[in-house]
Protein backbone atom coordinates (compact mmCIF):
# COMPACT_ATOMS: atom_id res chain seq x y z
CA UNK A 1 52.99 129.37 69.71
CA UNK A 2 51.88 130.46 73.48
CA UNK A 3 51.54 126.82 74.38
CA UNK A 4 54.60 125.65 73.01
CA UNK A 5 56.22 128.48 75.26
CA UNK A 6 54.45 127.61 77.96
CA UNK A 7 55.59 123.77 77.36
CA UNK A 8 59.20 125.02 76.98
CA UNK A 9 59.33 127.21 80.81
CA UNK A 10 57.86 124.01 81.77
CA UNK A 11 60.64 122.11 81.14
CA UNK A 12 63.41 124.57 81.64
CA UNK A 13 61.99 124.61 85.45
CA UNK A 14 61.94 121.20 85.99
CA UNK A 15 65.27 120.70 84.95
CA UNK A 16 66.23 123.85 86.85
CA UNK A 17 64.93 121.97 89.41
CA UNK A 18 66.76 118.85 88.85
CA UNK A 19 70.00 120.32 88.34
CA UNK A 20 69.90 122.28 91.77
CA UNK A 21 67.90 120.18 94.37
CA UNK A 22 67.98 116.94 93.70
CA UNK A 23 71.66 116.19 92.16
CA UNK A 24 73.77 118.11 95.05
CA UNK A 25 71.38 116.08 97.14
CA UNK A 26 72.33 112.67 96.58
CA UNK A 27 76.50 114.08 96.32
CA UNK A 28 75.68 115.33 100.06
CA UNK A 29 76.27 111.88 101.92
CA UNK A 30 79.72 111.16 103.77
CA UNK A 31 80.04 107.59 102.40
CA UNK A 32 79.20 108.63 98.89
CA UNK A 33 81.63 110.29 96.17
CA UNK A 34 84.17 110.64 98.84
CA UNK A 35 87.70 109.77 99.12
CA UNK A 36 89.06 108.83 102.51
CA UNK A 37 92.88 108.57 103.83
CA UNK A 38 94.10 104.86 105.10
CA UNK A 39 96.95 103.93 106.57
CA UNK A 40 96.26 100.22 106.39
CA UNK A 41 96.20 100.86 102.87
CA UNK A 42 98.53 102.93 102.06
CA UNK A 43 101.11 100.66 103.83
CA UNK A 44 99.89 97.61 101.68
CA UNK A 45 101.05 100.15 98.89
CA UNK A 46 104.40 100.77 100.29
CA UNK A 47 105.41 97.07 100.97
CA UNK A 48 103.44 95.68 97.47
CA UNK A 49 101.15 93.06 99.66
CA UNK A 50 97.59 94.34 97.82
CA UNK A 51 95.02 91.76 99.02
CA UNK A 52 92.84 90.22 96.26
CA UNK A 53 89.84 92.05 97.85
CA UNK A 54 87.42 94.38 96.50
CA UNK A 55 85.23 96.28 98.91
């Protein structure tokens, strides 16, 4: 019963861990999970000329 407490801390501190180290890490780039304003694109928008691009 000890051991399988001990197991169980174990794995509620890795995840512990996980959840608040290594996650916000990867959100804390600015090129990644960010939106950004254009005005090239928003004027595509505006006069319906969408180029067949994806980037």
């Amino acid at each position: 019963m000890k051991r399988n407490l001990i197991y169980l801390g174990l794995k509620v501190t890795a995840f512990l861990l996980l959840l608040f180290f290594l996650i916000p890490a990867g959100c804390g780039f600015n090129t990644v999970g960010r939106m950004k304003h254009s005005p090239a694109l928003m004027e595509q928008y505006r006069e319906k000329t969408f180029s067949k691009q994806l980037s």
